[in-house]
Protein backbone atom coordinates (compact mmCIF):
# COMPACT_ATOMS: atom_id res chain seq x y z
CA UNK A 1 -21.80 11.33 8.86
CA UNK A 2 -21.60 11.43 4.87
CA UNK A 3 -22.19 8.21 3.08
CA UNK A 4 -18.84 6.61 2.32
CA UNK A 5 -19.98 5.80 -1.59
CA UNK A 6 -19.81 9.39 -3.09
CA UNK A 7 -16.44 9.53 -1.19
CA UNK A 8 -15.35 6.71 -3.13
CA UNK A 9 -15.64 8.31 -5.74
CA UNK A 10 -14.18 11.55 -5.36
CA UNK A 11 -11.06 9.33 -4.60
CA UNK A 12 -11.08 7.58 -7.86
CA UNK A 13 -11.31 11.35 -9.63
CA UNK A 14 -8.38 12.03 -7.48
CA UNK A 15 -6.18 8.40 -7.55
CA UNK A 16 -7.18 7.67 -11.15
CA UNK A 17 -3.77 8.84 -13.31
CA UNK A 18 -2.52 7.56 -16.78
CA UNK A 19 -0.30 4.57 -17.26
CA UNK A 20 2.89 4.23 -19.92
CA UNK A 21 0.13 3.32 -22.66
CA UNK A 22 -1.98 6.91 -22.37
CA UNK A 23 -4.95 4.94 -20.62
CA UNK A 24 -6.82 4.86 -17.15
CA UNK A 25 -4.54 3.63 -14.13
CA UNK A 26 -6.15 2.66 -11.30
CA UNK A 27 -3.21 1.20 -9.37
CA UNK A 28 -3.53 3.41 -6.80
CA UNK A 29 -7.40 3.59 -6.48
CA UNK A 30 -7.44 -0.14 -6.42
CA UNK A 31 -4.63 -0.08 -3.79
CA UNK A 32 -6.21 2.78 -1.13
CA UNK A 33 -9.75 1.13 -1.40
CA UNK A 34 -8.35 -2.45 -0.31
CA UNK A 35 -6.38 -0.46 2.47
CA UNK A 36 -9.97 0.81 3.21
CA UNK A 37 -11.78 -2.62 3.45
CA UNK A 38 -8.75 -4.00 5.53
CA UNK A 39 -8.43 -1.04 8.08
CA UNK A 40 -12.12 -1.31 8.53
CA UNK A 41 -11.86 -4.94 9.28
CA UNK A 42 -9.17 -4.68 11.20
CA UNK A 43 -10.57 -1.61 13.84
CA UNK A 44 -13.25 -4.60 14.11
CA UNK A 45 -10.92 -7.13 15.85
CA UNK A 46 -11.26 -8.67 19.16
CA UNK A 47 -7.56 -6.77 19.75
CA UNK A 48 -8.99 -3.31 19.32
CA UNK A 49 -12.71 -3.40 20.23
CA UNK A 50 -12.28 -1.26 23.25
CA UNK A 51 -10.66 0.98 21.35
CA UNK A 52 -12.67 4.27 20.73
CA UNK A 53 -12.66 4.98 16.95
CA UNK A 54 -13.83 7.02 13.94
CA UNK A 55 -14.60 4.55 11.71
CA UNK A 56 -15.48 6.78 9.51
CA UNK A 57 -12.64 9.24 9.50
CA UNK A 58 -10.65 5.68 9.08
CA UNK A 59 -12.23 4.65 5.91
CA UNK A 60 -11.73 8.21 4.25
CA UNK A 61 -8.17 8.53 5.65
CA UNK A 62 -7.17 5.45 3.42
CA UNK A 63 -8.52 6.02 0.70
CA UNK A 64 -6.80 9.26 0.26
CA UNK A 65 -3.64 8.34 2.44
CA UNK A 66 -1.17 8.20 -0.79
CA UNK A 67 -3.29 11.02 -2.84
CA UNK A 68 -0.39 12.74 -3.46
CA UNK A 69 1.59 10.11 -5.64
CA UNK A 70 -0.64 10.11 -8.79
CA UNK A 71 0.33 13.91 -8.57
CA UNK A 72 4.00 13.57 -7.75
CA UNK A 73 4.24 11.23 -10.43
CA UNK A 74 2.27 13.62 -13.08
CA UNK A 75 4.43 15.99 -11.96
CA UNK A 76 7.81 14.00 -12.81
CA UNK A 77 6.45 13.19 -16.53
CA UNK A 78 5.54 16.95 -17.16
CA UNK A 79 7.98 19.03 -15.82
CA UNK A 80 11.45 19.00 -16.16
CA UNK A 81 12.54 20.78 -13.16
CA UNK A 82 10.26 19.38 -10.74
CA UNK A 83 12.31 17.30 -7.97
CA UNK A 84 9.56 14.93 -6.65
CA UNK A 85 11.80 12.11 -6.66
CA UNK A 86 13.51 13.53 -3.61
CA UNK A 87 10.57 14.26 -1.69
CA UNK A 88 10.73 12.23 1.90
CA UNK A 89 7.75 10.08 3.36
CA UNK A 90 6.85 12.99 5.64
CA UNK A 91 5.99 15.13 2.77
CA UNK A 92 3.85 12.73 0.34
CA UNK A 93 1.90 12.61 3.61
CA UNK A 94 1.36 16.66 4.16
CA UNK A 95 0.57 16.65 0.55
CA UNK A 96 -2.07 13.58 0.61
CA UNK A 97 -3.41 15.19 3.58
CA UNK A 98 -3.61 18.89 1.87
CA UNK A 99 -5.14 17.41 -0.98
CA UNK A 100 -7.68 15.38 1.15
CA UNK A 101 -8.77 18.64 2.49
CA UNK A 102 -9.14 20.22 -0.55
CA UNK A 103 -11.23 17.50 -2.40
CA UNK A 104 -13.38 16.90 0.74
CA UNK A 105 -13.81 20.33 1.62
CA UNK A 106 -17.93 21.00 2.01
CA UNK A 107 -18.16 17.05 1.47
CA UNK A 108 -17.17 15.80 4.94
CA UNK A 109 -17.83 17.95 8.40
CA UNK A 110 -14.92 20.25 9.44
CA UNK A 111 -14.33 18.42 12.49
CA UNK A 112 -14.08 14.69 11.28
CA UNK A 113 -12.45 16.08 7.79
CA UNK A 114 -9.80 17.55 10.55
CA UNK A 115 -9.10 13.98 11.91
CA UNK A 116 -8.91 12.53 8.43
CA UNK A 117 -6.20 14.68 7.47
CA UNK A 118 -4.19 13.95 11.10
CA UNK A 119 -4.20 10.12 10.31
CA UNK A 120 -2.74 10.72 7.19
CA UNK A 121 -0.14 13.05 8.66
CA UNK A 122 0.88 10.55 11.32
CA UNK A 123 0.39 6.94 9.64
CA UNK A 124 3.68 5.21 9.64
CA UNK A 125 4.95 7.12 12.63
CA UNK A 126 7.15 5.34 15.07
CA UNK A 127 4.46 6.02 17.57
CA UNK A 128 1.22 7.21 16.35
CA UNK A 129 -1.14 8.83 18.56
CA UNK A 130 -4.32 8.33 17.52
CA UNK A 131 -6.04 4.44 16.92
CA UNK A 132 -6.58 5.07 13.69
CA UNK A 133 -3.33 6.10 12.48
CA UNK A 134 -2.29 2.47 13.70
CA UNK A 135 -5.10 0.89 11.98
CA UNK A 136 -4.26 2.34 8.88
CA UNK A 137 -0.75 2.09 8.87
CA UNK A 138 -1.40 -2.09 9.30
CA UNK A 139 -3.78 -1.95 6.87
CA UNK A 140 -0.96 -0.37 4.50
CA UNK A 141 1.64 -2.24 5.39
CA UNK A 142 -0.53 -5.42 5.00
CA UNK A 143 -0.71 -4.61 0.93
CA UNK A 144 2.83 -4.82 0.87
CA UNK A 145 2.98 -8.56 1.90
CA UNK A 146 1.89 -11.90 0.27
CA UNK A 147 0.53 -12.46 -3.52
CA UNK A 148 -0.39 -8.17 -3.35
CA UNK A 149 3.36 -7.17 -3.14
CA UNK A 150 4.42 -9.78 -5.02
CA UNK A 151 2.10 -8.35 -7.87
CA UNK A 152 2.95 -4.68 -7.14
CA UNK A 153 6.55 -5.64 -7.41
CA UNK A 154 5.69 -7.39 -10.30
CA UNK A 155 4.22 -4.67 -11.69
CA UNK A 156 7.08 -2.27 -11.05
CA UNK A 157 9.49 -4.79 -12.98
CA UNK A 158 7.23 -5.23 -16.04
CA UNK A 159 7.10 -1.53 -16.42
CA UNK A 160 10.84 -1.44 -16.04
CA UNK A 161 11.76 -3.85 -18.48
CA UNK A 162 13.21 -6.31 -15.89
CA UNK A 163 13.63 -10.01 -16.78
CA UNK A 164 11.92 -12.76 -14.69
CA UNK A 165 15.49 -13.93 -13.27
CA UNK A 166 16.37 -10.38 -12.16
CA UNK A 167 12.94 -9.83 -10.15
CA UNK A 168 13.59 -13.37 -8.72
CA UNK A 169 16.98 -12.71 -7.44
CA UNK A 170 15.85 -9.49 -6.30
CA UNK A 171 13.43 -11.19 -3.62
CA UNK A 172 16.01 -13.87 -3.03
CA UNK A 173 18.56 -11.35 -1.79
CA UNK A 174 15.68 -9.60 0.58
CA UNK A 175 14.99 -13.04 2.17
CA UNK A 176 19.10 -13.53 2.32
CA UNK A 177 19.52 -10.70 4.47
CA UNK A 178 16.43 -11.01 6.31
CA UNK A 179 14.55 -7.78 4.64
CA UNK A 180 10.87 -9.51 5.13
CA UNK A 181 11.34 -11.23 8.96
CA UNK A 182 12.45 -7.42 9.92
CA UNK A 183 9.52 -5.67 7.92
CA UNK A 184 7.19 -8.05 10.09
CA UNK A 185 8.91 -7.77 13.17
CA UNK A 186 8.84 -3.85 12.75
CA UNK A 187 6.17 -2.46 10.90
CA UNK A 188 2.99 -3.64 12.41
CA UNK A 189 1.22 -2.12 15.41
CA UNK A 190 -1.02 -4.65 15.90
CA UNK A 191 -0.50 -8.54 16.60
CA UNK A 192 -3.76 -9.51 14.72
CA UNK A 193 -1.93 -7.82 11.41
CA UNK A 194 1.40 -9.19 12.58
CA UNK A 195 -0.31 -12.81 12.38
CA UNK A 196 -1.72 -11.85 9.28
CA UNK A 197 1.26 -10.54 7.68
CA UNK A 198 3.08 -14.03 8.21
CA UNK A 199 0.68 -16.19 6.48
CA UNK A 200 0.65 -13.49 3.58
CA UNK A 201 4.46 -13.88 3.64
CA UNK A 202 4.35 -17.60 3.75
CA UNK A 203 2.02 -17.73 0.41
CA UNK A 204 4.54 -15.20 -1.13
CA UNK A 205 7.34 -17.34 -0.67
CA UNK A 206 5.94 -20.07 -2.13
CA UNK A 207 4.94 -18.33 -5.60
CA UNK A 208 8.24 -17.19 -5.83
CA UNK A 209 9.88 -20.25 -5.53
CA UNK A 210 7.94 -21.67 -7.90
CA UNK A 211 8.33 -19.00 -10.32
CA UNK A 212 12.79 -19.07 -9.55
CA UNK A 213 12.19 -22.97 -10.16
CA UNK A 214 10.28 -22.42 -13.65
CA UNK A 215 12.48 -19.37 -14.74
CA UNK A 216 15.77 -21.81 -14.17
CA UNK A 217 13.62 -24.53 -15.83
CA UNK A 218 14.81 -26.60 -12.61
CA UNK A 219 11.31 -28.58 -12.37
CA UNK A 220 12.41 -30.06 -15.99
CA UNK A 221 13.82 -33.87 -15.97
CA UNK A 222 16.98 -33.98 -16.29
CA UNK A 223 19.39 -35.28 -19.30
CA UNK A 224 19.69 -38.81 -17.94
CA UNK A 225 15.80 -38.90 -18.23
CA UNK A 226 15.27 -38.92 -14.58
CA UNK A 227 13.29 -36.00 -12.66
């Protein structure tokens, strides 16, 4: 099999796009090759080591398993007819997956290159066939949880313009009606991620009480002097 370095950096060619300010983004880089680390730690775990896997095919399959966004999103700033906002889950897979096989094309053997582009197709699937797919899709969903989602959703509010007390009520109203116990409950294949998702959550919840507390400057004594 192909070293996984050079492949690394094909993907940053490919999941390197411009942010709001005209420079380098790596968002998406940074996000697929910490998808990459975790999906190859977790096809390590006592849970899954009987399971027969391409480690290999794994590793390459997240680092180009959201490809297609720095396109899509290209796409929206440059053309005025183009309707990527509509496209479904389903297709920013196909795409990632075309594109995979078009960047890795002479790079990576036909038959493991093959296998790369099925995970892609089938991570997030209600039930995935293949190990890997479920490896990856943990691994995915794991960089949606704790201090990393909290950033990326961070992120997303900065570049919206949104005020601290908006982005706080925001995650107040998903633990109100039980958005985060439900993404747990549902969205992990394996229990090893499902453990790890929780104490993610649980370090999550704590920023972003602190961060409600300081925005309503509720950690501030109070007029009669007291605390």
């Amino acid at each position: 099999m192909p070293e996984i370095e050079p492949i690394i950096e094909i993907a940053r060619g490919v999941l390197t796009g411009r942010s709001p300010l005209g420079k380098d983004d790596t968002f998406l880089f940074d996000h697929s090759l910490r998808v990459m680390r975790v999906a190859d730690r977790l096809s390590l775990c006592a849970e899954v080591k009987t399971w027969r896997m391409d480690r290999f095919a794994l590793s390459v399959a997240a680092l180009f398993h959201q490809a297609a966004l720095v396109r899509l999103d290209e796409e929206r700033r440059t053309s005025t007819v183009y309707a990527a906002a509509t496209m479904s889950a389903e297709d920013v897979k196909s795409y990632s997956a075309e594109l995979a096989g078009d960047r890795l094309l002479g790079k990576v053997p036909a038959r493991p290159l093959e296998l790369v582009q099925d995970i892609i197709r089938h991570a997030h699937d209600a039930g995935p066939e293949t190990p890997e797919a479920q490896v990856l899709s943990d691994a995915d969903s794991l960089d949606d949880v704790g201090a990393l989602g909290v950033w990326r959703d961070l992120r997303r509010a900065v570049l919206d313009g949104r005020a601290v007390e908006e982005f706080t009520h925001a995650w107040a109203r998903r633990e109100q009606y039980g958005y985060w116990k439900t993404r747990v409950r549902d969205a992990f294949y394996l229990e090893t991620a499902r453990q790890l998702a929780e104490g993610r959550l649980a370090s999550a919840r704590a920023f972003m009480e602190q961060l409600a507390t300081e925005c309503n400057a509720a950690d501030l004594p109070s007029e009669e002097g007291g605390t």
